[in-house]
N, C-alpha and C. Protein backbone atom coordinates (compact mmCIF):
# COMPACT_ATOMS: atom_id res chain seq x y z
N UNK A 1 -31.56 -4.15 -1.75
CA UNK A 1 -30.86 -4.99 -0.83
C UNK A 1 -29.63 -4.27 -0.29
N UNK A 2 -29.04 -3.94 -1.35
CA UNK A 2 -27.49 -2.53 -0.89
C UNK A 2 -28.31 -2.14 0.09
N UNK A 3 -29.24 -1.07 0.11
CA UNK A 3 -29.55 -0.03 0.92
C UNK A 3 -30.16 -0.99 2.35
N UNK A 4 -30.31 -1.94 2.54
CA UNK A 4 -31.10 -2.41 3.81
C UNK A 4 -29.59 -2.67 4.24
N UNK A 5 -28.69 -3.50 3.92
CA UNK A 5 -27.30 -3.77 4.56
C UNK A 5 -26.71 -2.50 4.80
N UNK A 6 -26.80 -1.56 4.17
CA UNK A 6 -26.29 0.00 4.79
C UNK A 6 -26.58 0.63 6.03
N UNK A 7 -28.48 -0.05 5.78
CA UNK A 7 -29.27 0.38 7.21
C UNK A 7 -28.87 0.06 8.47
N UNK A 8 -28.30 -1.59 8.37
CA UNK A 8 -27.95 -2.47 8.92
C UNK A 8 -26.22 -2.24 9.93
N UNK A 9 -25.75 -1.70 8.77
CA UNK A 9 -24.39 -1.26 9.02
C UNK A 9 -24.42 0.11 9.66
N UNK A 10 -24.89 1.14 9.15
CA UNK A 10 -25.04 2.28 9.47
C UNK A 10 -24.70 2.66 11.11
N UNK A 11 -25.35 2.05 11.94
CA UNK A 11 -25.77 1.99 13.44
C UNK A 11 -24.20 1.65 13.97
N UNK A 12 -23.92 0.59 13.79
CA UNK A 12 -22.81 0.07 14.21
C UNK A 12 -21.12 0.35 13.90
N UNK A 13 -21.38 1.76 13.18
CA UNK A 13 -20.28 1.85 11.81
C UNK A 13 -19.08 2.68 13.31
N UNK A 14 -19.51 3.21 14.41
CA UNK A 14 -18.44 3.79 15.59
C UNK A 14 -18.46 2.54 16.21
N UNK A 15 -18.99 1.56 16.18
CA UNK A 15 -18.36 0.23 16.77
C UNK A 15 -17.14 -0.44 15.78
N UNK A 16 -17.52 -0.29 14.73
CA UNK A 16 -16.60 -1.09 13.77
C UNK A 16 -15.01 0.22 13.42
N UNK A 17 -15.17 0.97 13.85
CA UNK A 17 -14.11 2.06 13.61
C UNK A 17 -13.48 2.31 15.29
N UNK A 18 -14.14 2.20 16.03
CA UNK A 18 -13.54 2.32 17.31
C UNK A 18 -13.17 0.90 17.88
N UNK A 19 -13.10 -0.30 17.41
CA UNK A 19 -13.05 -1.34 18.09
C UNK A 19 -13.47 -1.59 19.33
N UNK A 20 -14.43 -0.80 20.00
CA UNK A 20 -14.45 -0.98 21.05
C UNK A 20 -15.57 -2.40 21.53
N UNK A 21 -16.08 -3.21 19.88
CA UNK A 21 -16.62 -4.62 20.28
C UNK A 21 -17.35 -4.82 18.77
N UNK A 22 -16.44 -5.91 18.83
CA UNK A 22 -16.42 -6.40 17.02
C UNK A 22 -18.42 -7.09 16.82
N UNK A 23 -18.74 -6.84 15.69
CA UNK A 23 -19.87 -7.69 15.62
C UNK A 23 -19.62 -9.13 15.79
N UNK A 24 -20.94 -9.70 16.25
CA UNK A 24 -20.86 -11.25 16.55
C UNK A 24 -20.60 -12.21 15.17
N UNK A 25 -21.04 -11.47 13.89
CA UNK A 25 -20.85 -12.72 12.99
C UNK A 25 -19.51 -12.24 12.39
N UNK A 26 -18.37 -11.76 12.40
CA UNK A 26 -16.79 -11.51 12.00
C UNK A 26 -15.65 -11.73 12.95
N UNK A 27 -15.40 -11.96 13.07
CA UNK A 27 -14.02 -11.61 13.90
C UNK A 27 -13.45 -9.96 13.43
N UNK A 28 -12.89 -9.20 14.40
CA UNK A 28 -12.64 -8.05 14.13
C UNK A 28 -11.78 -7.65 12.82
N UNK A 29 -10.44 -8.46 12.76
CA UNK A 29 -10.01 -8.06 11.98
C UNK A 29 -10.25 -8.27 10.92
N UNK A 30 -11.45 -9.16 10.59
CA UNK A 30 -11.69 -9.45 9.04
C UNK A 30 -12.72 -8.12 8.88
N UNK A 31 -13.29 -7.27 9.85
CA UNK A 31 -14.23 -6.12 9.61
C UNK A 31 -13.63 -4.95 8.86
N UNK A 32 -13.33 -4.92 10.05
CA UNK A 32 -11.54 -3.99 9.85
C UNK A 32 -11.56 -3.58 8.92
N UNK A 33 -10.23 -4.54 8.13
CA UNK A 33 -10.07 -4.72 6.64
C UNK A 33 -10.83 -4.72 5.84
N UNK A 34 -11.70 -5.64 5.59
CA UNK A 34 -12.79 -5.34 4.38
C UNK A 34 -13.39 -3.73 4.66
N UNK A 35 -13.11 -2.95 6.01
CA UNK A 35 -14.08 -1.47 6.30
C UNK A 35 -13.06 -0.64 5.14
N UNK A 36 -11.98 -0.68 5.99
CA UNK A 36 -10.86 0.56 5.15
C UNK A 36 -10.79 -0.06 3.74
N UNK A 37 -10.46 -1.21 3.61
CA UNK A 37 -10.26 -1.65 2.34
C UNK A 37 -10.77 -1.13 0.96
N UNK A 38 -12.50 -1.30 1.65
CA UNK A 38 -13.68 -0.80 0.93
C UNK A 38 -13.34 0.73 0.52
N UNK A 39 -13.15 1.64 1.70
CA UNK A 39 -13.23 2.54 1.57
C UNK A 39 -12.08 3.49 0.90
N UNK A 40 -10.75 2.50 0.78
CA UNK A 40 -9.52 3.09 -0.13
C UNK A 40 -10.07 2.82 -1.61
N UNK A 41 -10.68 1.34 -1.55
CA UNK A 41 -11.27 1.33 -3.06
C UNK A 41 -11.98 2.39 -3.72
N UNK A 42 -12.76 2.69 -2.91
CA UNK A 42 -13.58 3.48 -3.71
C UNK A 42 -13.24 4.78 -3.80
N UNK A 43 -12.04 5.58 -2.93
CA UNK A 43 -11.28 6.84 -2.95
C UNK A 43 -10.59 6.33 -4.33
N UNK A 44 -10.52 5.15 -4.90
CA UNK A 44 -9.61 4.87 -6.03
C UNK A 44 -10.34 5.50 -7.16
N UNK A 45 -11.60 4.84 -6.92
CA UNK A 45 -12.22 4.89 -8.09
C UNK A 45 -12.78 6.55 -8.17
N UNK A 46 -12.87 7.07 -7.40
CA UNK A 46 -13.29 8.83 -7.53
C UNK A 46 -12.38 9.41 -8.22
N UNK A 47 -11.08 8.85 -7.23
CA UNK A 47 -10.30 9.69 -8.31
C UNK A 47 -9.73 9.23 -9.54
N UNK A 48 -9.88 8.01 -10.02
CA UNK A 48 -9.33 7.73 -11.53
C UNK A 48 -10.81 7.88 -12.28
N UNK A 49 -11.72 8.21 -11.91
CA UNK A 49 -12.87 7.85 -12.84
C UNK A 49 -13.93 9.21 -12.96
N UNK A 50 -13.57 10.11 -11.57
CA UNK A 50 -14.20 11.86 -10.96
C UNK A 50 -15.39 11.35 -11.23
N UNK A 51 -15.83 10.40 -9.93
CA UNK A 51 -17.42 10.02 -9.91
C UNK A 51 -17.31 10.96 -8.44
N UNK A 52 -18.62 10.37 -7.89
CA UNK A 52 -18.91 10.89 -6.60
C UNK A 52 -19.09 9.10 -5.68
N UNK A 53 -18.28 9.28 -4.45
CA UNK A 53 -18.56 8.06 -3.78
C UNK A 53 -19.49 6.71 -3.87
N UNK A 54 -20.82 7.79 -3.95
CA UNK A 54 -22.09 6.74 -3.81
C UNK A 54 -21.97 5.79 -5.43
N UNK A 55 -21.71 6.45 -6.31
CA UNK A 55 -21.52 6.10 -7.75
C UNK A 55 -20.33 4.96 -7.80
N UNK A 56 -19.19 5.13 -7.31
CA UNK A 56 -18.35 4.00 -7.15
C UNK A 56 -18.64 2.59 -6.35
N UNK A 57 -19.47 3.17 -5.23
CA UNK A 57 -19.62 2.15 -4.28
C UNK A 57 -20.52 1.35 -5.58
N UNK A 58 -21.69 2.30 -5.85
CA UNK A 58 -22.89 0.94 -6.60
C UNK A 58 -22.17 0.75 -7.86
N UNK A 59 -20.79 1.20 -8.49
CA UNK A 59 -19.87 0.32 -9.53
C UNK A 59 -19.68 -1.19 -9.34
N UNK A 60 -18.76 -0.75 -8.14
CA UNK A 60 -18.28 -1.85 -7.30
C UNK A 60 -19.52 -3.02 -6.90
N UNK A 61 -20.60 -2.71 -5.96
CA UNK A 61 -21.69 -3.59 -6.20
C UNK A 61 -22.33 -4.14 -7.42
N UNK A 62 -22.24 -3.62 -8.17
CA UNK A 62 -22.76 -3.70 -9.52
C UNK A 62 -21.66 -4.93 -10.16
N UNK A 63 -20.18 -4.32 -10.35
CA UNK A 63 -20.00 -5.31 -10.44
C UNK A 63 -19.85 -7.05 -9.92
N UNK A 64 -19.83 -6.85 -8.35
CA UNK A 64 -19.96 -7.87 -7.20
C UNK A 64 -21.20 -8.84 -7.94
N UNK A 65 -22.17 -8.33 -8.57
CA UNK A 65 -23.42 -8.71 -8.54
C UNK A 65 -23.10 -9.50 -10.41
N UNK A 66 -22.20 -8.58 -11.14
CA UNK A 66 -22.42 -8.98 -12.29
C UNK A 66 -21.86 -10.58 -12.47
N UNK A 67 -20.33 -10.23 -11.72
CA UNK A 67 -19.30 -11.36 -11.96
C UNK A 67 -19.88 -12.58 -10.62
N UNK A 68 -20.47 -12.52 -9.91
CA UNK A 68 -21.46 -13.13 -8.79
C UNK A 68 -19.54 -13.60 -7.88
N UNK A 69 -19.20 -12.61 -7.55
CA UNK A 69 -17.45 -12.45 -6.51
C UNK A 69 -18.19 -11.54 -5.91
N UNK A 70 -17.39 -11.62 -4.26
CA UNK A 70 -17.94 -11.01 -3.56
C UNK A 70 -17.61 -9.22 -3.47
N UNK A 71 -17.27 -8.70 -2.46
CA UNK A 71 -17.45 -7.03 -2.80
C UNK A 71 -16.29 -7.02 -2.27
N UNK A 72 -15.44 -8.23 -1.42
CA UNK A 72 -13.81 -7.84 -1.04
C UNK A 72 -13.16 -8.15 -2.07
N UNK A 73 -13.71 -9.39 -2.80
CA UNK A 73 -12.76 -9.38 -4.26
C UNK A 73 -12.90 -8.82 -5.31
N UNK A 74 -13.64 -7.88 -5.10
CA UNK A 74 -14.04 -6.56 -6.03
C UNK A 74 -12.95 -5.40 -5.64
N UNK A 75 -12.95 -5.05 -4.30
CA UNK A 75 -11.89 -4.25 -3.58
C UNK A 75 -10.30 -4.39 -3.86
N UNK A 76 -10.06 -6.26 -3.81
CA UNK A 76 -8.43 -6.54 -3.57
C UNK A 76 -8.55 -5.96 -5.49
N UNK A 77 -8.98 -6.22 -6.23
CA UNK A 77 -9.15 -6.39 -7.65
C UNK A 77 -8.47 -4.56 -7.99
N UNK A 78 -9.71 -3.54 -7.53
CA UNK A 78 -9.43 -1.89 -7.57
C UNK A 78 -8.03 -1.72 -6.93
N UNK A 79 -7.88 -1.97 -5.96
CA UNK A 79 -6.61 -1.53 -5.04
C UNK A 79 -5.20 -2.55 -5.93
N UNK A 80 -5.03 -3.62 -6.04
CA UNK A 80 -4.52 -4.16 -6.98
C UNK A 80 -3.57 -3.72 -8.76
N UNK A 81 -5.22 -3.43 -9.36
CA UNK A 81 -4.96 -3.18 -10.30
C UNK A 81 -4.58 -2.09 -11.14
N UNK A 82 -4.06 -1.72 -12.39
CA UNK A 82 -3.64 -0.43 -12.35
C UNK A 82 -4.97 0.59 -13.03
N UNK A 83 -4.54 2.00 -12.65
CA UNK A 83 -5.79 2.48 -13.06
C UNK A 83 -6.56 2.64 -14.28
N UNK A 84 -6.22 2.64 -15.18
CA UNK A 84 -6.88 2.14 -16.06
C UNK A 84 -7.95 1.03 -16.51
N UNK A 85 -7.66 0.25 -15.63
CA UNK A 85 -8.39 -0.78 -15.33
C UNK A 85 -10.02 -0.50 -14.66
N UNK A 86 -9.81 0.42 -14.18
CA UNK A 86 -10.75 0.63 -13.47
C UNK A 86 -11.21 2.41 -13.47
């Protein structure tokens, strides 16, 4: 399921970084944010944990999936908390 929403995203990922026209089901700035958000998280977790990206991201899903919270309150949670934690 990860990998079909990637597929999904993939295409559109210089629309969502260039603003030049937000997808129809977000409003821009909630894209935005959850985009970079995501993506400081998981620069978190490489470097407190010396995984490789793809390995943090499916942490992070993994846990999204364990605690059934979504993958931004997985994000505010990494960026948040101190490293050890994570």
């Amino acid at each position: 399921m990860a990998d079909a929403v990637t597929a999904a995203l993939l295409p559109i990922r210089e629309t969502l970084l260039t603003g030049k026209k937000a997808p129809a089901w977000e409003p821009e700035q909630v894209v935005r944010a959850h985009w970079f958000d995501t993506a400081r998280a998981i620069g978190a977790l490489v470097a407190r944990r010396g995984i490789s990206p793809e390995e943090a991201l499916a942490l992070m899903r993994a846990e999204a999936f364990r605690t059934g919270r979504s993958l931004a309150d997985i994000t505010t949670d990494i960026l948040r908390d101190p490293p050890r934690t994570w």
